[in-house]
C-alpha atoms as a PDB file:
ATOM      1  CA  UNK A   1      24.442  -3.264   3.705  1.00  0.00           C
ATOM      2  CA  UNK A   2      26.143   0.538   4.657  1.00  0.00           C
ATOM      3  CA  UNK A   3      27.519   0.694   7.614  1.00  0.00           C
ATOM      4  CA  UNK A   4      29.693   3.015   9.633  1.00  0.00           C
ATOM      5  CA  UNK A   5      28.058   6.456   8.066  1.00  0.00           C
ATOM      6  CA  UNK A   6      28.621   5.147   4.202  1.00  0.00           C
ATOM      7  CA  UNK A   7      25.947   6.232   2.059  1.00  0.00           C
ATOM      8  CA  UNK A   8      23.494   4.193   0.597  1.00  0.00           C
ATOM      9  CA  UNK A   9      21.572   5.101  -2.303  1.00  0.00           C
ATOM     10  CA  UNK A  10      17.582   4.248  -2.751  1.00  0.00           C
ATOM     11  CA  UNK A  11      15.288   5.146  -4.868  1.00  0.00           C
ATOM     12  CA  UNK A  12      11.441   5.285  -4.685  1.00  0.00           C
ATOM     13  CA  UNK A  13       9.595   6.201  -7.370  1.00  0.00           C
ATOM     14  CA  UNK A  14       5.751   6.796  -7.252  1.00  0.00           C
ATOM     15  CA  UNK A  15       3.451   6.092 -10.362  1.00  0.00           C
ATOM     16  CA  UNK A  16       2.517   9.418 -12.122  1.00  0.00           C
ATOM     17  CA  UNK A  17       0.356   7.770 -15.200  1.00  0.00           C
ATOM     18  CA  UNK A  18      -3.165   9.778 -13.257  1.00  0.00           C
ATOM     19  CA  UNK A  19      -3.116  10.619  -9.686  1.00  0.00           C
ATOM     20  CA  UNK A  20      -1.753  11.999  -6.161  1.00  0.00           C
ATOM     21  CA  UNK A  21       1.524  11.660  -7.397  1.00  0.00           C
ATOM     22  CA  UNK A  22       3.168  14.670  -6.656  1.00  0.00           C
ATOM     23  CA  UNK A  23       1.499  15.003  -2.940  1.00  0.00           C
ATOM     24  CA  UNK A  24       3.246  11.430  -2.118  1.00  0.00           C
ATOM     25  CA  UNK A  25       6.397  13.062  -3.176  1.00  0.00           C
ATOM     26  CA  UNK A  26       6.512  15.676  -1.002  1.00  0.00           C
ATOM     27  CA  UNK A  27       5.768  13.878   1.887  1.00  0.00           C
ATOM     28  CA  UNK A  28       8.181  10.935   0.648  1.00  0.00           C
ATOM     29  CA  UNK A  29      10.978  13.927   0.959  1.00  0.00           C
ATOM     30  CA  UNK A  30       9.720  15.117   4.622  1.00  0.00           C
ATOM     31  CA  UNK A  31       9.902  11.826   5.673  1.00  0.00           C
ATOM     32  CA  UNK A  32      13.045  11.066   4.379  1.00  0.00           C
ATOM     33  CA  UNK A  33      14.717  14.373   6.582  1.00  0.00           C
ATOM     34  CA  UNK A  34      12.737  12.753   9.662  1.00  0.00           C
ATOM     35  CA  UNK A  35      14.581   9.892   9.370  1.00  0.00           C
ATOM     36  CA  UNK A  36      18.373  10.870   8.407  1.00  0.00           C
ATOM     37  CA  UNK A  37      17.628  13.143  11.551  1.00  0.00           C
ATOM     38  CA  UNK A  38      17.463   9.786  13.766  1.00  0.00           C
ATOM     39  CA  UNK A  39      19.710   7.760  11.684  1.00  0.00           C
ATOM     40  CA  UNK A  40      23.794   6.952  11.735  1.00  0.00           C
ATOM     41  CA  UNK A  41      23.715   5.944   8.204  1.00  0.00           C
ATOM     42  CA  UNK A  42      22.983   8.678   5.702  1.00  0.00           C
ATOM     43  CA  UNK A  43      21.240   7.862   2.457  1.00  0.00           C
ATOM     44  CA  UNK A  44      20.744   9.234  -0.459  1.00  0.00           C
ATOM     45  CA  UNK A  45      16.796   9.082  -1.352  1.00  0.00           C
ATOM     46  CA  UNK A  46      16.013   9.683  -4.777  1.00  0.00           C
ATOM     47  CA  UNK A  47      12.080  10.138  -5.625  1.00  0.00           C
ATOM     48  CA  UNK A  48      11.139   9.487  -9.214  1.00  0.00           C
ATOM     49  CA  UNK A  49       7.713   9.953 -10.735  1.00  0.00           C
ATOM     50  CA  UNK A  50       7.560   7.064 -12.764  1.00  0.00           C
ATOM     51  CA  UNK A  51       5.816   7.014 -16.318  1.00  0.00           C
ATOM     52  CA  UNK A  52       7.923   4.509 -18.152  1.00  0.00           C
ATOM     53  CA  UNK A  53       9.189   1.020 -17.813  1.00  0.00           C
ATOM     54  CA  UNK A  54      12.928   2.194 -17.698  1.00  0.00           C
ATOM     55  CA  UNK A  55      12.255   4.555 -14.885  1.00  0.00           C
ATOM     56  CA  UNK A  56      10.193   1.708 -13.389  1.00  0.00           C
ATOM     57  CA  UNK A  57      13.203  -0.350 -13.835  1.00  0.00           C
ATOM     58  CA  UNK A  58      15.636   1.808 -11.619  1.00  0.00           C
ATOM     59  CA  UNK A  59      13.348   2.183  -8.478  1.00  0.00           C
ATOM     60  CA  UNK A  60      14.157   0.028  -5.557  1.00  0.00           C
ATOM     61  CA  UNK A  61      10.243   0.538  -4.308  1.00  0.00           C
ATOM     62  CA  UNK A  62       6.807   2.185  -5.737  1.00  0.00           C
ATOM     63  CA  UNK A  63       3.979   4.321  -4.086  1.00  0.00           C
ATOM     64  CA  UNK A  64       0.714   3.673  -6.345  1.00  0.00           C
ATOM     65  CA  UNK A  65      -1.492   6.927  -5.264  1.00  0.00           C
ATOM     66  CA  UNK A  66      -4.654   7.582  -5.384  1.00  0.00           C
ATOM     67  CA  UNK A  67      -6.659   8.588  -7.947  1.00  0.00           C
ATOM     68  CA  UNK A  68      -9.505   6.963 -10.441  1.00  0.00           C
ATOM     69  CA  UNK A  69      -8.028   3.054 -10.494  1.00  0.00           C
ATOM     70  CA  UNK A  70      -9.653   2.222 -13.705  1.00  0.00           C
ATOM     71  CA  UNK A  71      -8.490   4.972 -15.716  1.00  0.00           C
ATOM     72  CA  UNK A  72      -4.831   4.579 -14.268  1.00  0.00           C
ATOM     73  CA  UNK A  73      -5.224   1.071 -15.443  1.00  0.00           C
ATOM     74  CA  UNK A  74      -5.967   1.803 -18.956  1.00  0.00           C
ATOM     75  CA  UNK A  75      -2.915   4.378 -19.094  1.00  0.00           C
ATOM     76  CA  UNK A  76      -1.145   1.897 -17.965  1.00  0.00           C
ATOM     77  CA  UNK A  77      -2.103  -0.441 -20.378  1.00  0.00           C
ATOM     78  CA  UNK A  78      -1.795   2.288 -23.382  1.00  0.00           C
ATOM     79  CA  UNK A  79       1.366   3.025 -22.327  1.00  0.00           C
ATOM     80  CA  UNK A  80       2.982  -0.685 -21.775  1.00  0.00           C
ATOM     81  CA  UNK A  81       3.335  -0.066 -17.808  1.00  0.00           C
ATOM     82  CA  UNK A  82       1.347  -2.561 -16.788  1.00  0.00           C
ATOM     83  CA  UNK A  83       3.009  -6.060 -17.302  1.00  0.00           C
ATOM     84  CA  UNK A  84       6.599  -4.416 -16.106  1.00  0.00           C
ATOM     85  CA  UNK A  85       4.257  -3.155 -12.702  1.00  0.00           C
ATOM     86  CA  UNK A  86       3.412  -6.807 -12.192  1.00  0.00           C
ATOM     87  CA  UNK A  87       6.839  -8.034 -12.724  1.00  0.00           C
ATOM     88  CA  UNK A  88       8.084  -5.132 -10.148  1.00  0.00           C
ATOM     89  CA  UNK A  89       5.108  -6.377  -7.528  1.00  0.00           C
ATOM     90  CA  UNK A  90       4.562 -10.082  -7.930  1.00  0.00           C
ATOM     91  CA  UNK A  91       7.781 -11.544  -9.543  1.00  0.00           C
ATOM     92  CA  UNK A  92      10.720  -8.937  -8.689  1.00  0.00           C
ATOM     93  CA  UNK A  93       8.396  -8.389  -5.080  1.00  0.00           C
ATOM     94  CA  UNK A  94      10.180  -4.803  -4.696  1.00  0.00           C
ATOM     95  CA  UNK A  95       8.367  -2.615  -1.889  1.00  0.00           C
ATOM     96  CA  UNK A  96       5.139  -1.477  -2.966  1.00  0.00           C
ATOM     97  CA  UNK A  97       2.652   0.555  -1.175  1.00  0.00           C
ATOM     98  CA  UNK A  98      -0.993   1.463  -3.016  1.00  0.00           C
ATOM     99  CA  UNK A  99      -2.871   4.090  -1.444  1.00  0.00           C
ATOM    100  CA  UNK A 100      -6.814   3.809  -2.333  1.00  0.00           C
ATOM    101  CA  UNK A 101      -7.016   3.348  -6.052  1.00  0.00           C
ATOM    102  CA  UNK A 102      -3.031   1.964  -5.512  1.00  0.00           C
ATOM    103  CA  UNK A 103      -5.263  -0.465  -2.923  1.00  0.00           C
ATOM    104  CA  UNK A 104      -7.600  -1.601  -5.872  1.00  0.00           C
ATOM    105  CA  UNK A 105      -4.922  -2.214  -8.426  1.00  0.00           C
ATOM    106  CA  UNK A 106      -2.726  -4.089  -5.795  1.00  0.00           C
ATOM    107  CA  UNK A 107      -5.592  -6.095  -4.885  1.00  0.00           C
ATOM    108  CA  UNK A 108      -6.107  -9.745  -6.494  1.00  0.00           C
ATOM    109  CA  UNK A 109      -9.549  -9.386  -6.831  1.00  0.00           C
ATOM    110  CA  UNK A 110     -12.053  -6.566  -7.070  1.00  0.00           C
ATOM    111  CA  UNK A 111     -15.817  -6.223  -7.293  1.00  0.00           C
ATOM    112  CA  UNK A 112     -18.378  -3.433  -8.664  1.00  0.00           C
ATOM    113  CA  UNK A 113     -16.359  -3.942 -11.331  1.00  0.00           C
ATOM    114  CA  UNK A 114     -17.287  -4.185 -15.419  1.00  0.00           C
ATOM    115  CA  UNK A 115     -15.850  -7.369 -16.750  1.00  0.00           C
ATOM    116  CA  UNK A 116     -12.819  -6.076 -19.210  1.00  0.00           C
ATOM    117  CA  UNK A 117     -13.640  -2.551 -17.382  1.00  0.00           C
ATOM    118  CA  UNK A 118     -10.356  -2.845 -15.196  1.00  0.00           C
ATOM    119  CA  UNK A 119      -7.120  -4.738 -15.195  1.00  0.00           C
ATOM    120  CA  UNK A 120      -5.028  -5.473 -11.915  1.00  0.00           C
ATOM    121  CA  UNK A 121      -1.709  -5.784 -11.029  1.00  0.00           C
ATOM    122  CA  UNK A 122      -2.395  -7.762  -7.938  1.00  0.00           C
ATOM    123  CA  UNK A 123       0.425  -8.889  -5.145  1.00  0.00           C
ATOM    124  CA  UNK A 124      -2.248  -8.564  -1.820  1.00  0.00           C
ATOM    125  CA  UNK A 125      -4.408 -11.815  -1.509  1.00  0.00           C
ATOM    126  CA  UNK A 126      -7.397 -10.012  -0.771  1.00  0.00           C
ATOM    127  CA  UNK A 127     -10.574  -9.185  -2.561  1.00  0.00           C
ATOM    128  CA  UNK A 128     -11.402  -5.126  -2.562  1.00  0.00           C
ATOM    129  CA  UNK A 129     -15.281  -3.583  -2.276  1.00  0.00           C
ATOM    130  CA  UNK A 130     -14.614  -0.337  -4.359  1.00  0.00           C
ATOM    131  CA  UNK A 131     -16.300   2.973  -3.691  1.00  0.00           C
ATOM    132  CA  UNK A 132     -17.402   1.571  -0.857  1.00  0.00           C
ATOM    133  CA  UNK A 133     -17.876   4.749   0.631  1.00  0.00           C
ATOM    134  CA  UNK A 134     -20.467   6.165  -1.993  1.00  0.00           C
ATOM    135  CA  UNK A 135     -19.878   9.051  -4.635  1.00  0.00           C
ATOM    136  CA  UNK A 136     -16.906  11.607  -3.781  1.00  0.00           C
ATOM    137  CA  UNK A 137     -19.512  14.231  -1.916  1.00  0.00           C
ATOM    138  CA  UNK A 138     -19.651  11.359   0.820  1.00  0.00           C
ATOM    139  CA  UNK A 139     -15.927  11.894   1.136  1.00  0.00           C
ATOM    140  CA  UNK A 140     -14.792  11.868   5.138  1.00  0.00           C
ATOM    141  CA  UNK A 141     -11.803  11.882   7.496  1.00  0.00           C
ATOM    142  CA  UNK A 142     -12.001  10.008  10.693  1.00  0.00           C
ATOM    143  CA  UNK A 143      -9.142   9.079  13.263  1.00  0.00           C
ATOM    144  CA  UNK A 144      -7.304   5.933  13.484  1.00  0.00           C
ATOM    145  CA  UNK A 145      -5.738   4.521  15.938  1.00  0.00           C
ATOM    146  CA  UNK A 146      -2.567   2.746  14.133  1.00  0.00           C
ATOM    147  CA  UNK A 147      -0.450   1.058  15.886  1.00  0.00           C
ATOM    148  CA  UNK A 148       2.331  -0.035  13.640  1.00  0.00           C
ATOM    149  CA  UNK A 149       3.284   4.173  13.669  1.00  0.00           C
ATOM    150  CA  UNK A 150       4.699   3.610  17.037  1.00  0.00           C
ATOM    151  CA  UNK A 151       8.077   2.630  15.248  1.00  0.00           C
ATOM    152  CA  UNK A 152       7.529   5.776  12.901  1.00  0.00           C
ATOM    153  CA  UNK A 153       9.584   8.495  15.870  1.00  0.00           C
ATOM    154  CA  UNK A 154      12.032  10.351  14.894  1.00  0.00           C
ATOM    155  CA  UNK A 155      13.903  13.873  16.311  1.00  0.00           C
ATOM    156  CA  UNK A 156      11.937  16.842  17.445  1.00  0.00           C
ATOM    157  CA  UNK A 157       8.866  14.546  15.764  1.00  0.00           C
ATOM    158  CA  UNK A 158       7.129  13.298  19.150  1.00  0.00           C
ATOM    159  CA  UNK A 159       3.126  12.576  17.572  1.00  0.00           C
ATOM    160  CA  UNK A 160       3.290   9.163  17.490  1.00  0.00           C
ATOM    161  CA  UNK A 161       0.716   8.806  20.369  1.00  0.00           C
ATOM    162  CA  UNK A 162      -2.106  10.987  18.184  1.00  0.00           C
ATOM    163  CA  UNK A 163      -4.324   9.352  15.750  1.00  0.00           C
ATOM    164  CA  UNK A 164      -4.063   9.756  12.485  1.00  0.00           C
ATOM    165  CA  UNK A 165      -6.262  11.714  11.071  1.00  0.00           C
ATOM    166  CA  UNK A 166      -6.900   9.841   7.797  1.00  0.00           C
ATOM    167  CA  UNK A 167      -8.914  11.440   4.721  1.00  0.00           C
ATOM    168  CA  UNK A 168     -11.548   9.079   2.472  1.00  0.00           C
ATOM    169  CA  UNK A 169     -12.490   9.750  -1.100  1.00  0.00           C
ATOM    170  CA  UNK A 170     -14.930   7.167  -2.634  1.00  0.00           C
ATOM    171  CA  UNK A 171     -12.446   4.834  -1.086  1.00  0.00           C
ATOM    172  CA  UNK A 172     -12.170   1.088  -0.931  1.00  0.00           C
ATOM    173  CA  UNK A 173     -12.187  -1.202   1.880  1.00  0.00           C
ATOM    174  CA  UNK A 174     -10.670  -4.986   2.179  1.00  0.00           C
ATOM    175  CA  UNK A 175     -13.622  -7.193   1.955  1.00  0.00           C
ATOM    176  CA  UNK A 176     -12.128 -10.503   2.066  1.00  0.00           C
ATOM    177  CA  UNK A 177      -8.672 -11.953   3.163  1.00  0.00           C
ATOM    178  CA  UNK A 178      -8.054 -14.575   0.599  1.00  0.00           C
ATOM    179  CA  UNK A 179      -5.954 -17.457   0.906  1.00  0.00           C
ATOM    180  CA  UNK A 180      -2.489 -18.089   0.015  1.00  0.00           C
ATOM    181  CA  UNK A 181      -2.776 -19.969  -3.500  1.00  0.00           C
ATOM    182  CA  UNK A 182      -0.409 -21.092  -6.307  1.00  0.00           C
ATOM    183  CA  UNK A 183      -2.023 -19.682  -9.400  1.00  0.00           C
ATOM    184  CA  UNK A 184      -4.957 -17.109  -9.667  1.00  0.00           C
ATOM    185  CA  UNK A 185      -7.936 -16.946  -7.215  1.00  0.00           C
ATOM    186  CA  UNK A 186      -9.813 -19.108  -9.189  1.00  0.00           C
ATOM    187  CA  UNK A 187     -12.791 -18.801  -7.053  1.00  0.00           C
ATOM    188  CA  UNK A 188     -12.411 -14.899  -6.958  1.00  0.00           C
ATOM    189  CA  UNK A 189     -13.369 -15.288 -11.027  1.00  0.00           C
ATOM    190  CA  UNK A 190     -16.358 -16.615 -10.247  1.00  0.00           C
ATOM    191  CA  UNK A 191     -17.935 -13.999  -8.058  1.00  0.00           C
ATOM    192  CA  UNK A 192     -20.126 -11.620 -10.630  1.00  0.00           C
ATOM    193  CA  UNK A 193     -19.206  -8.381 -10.916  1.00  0.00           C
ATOM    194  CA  UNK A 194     -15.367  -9.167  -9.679  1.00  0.00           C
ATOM    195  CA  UNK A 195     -12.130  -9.130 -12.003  1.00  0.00           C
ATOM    196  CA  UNK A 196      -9.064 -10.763 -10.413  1.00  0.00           C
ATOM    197  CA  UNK A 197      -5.445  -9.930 -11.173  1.00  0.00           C
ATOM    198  CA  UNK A 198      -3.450 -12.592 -13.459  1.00  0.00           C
ATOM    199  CA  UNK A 199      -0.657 -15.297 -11.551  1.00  0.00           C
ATOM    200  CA  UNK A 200       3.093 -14.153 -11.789  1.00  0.00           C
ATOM    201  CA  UNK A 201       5.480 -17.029 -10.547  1.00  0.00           C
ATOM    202  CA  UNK A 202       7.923 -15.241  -8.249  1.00  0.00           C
ATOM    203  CA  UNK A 203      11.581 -14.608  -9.179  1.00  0.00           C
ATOM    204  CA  UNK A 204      13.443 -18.132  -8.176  1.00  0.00           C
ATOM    205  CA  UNK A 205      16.462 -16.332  -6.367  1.00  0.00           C
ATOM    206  CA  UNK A 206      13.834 -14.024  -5.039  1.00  0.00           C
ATOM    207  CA  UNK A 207      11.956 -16.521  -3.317  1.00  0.00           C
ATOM    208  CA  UNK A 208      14.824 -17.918  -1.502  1.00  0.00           C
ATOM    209  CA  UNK A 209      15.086 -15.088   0.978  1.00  0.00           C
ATOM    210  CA  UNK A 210      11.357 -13.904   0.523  1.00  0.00           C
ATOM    211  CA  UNK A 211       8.322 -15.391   2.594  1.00  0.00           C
ATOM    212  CA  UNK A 212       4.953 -14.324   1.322  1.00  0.00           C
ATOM    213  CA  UNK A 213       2.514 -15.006   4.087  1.00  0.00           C
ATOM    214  CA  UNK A 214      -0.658 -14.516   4.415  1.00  0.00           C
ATOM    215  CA  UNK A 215      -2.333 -11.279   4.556  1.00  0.00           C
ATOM    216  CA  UNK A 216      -1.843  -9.089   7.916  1.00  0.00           C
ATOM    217  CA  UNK A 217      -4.537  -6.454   8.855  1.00  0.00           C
ATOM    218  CA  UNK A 218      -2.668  -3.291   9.864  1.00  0.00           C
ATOM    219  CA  UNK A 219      -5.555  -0.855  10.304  1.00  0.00           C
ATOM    220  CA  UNK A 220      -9.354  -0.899  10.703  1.00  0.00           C
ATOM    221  CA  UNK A 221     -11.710   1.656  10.608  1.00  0.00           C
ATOM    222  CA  UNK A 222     -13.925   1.409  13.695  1.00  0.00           C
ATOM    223  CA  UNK A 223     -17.623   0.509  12.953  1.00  0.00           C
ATOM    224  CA  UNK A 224     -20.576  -0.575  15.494  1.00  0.00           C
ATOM    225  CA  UNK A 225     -17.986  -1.722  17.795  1.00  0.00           C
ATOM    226  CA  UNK A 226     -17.047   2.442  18.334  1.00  0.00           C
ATOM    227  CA  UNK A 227     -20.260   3.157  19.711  1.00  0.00           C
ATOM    228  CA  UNK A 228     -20.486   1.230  22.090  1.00  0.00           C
ATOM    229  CA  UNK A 229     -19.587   1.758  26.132  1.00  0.00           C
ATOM    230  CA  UNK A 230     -19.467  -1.594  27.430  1.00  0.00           C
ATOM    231  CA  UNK A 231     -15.618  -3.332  27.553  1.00  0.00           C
ATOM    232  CA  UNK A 232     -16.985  -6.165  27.690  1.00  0.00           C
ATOM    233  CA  UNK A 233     -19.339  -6.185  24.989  1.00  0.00           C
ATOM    234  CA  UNK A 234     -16.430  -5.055  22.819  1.00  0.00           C
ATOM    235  CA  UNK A 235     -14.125  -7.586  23.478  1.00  0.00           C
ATOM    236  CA  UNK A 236     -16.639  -9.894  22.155  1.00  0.00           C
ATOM    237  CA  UNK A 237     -16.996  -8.514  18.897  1.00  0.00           C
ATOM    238  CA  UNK A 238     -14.181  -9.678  16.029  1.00  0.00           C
ATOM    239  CA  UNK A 239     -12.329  -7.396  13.566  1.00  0.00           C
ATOM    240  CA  UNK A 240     -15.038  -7.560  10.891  1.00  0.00           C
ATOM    241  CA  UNK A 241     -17.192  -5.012  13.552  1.00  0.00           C
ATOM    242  CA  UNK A 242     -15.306  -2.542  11.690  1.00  0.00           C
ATOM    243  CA  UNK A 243     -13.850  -1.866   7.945  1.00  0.00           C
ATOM    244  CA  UNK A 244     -10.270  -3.202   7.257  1.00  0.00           C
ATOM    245  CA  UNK A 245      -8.654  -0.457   5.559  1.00  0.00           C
ATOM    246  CA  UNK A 246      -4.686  -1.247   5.724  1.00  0.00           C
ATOM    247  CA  UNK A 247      -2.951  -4.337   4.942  1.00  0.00           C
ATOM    248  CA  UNK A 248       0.061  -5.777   4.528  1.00  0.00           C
ATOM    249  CA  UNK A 249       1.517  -9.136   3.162  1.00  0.00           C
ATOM    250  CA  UNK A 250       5.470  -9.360   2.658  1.00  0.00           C
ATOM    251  CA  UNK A 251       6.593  -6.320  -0.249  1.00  0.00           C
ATOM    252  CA  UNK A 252       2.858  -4.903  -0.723  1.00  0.00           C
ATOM    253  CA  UNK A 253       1.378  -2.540   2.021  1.00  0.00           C
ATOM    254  CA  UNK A 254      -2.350  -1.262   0.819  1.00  0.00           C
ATOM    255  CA  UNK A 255      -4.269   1.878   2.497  1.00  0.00           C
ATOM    256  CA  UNK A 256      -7.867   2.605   1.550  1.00  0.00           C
ATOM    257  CA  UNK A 257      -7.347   6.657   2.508  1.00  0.00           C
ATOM    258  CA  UNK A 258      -4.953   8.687   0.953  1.00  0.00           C
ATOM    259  CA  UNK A 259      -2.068   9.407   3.444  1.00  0.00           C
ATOM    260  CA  UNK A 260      -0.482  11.940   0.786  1.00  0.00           C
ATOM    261  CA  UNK A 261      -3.196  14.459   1.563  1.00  0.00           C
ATOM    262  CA  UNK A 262      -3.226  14.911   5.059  1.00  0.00           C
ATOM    263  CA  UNK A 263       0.398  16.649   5.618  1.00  0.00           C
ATOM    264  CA  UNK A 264       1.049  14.391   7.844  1.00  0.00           C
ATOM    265  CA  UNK A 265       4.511  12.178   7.241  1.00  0.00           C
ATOM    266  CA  UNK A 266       4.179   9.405   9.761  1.00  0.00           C
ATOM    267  CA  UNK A 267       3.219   6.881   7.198  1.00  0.00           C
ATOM    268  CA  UNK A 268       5.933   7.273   4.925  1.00  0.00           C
ATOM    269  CA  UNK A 269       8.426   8.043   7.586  1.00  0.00           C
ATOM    270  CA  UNK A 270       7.331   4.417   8.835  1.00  0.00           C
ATOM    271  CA  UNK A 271       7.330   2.811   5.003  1.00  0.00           C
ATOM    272  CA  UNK A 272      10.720   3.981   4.095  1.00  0.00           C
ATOM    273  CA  UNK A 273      11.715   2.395   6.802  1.00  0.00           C
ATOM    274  CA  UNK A 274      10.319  -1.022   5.967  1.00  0.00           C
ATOM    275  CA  UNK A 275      12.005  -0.276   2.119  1.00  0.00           C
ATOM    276  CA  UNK A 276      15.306   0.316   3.952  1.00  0.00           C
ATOM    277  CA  UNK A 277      15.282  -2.350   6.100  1.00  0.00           C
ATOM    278  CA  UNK A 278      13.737  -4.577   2.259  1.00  0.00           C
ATOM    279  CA  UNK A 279      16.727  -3.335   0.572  1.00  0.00           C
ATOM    280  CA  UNK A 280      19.371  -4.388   2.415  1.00  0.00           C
ATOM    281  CA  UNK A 281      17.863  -7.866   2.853  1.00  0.00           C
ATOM    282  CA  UNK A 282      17.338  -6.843   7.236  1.00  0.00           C
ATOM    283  CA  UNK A 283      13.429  -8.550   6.811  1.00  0.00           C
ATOM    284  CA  UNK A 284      12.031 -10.403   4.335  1.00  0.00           C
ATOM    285  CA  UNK A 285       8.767 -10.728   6.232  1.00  0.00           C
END
């Protein structure tokens, strides 16, 4: 770990095979100012756009961006990315954050899906409903109300307290948490209409500082529950009265909306943290 102003050197690269790519690089460098501007320790950030398995190879963490998931799948495919993506996610468990179609392909299972239509990398026990928006002309933004961005301050950046004002293209949502399971979600591959993401045994010397967890819901998009006036009432209702669209479960953070197009840096600023804090071995949630 660097301490005492030493450098440290990390480098994030984000998946440029189809996509957002180059909007999650920008912000990936705005955030990275925020933070040196509240920081001791200086680091280096390097962002990569990553199109090969030997610049996959030299990233400490990965953004996934959105884009069309099955398409980025197949270029993956074509262009021998995707087994060296699942070793990065599910066996290496590096930081990983997929951001709509990112969401899909980090998903373990995903429905409205053609069988042999669309491979996934997996890593987030959950099962994905995608487009389940509509078409892209039913595209929206709405506010959330996140509260894991409370630890994303920095200097002269004091927004923390204001929604986030997050933008949906025929996105997914979480459907299903799944549980924690050895192998593949063998019951997943028996839903019709759902492909599920093949088992990676984790890295042995890996897994002896990593705990995988179960999946945590980090943001949900309010639904009936928004409407109505009565405290009460709402207190009554679970989480499913809206749409999880955020999650989280140890190296693999998954957003439905695409962060990258808003301009607004408080996700990133708040995921480069959590890849700091990865990378020198501070939580291994």
């Amino acid at each position: 770990m660097a301490s005492g102003g030493q450098k440290a050197d990390v480098t994030v690269g984000v998946l440029a095979l189809q996509g957002a790519f180059s909007e999650h690089v920008q912000l990936l460098r705005q955030a990275a100012q925020i933070l040196d501007s509240k920081d001791a320790v200086k680091r280096h950030w390097a962002f990569l756009e990553v199109r090969t398995p030997a610049e996959l190879a030299s990233c400490d963490a990965l953004i996934i961006p959105g884009g069309e998931s099955t398409t980025m799948s197949l270029v993956a495919q074509r262009s021998q990315m995707l087994e060296p993506l699942r070793d990065f996610v599910k066996v290496l468990r590096k930081p990983t954050w997929g951001t709509c179609a990112g969401l899909i392909l980090l998903a373990e299972s995903a429905n409205r899906t053609k069988q042999g239509g669309q491979e996934l990398i997996g890593g987030l026990d959950v099962r994905v409903n995608r487009n389940h928006f509509g078409r892209q002309i039913e595209s929206f933004q709405a506010n959330l109300d996140l509260p894991f961005l409370k630890q994303a301050d920095g200097k002269d950046f004091d927004t923390t307290q204001q929604p986030f004002r997050a933008i949906f293209i025929r996105a997914p949502i979480v459907e299903k948490l799944l549980p924690r399971v050895a192998g593949p979600q063998e019951g997943e591959a028996k839903v019709e209409g759902t492909v599920v993401a093949p088992s990676r045994p984790i890295d042995e010397q890996v897994a002896k500082s990593v705990k995988l967890g179960d999946v945590e819901v980090m943001g949900i998009l309010p639904g009936r529950s928004a409407a109505l006036k009565d405290d009460a009432t709402k207190e009554k209702l679970d989480a499913e009265a809206g749409d999880i669209i955020a999650v989280r479960q140890a190296n693999v953070f998954g957003t439905s909306f695409h962060p990258e197009l808003t301009g607004d840096p408080r996700i990133h600023v708040w995921w480069l943290e959590q890849v700091r804090q990865w990378t020198e071995g501070a939580v291994h949630p």
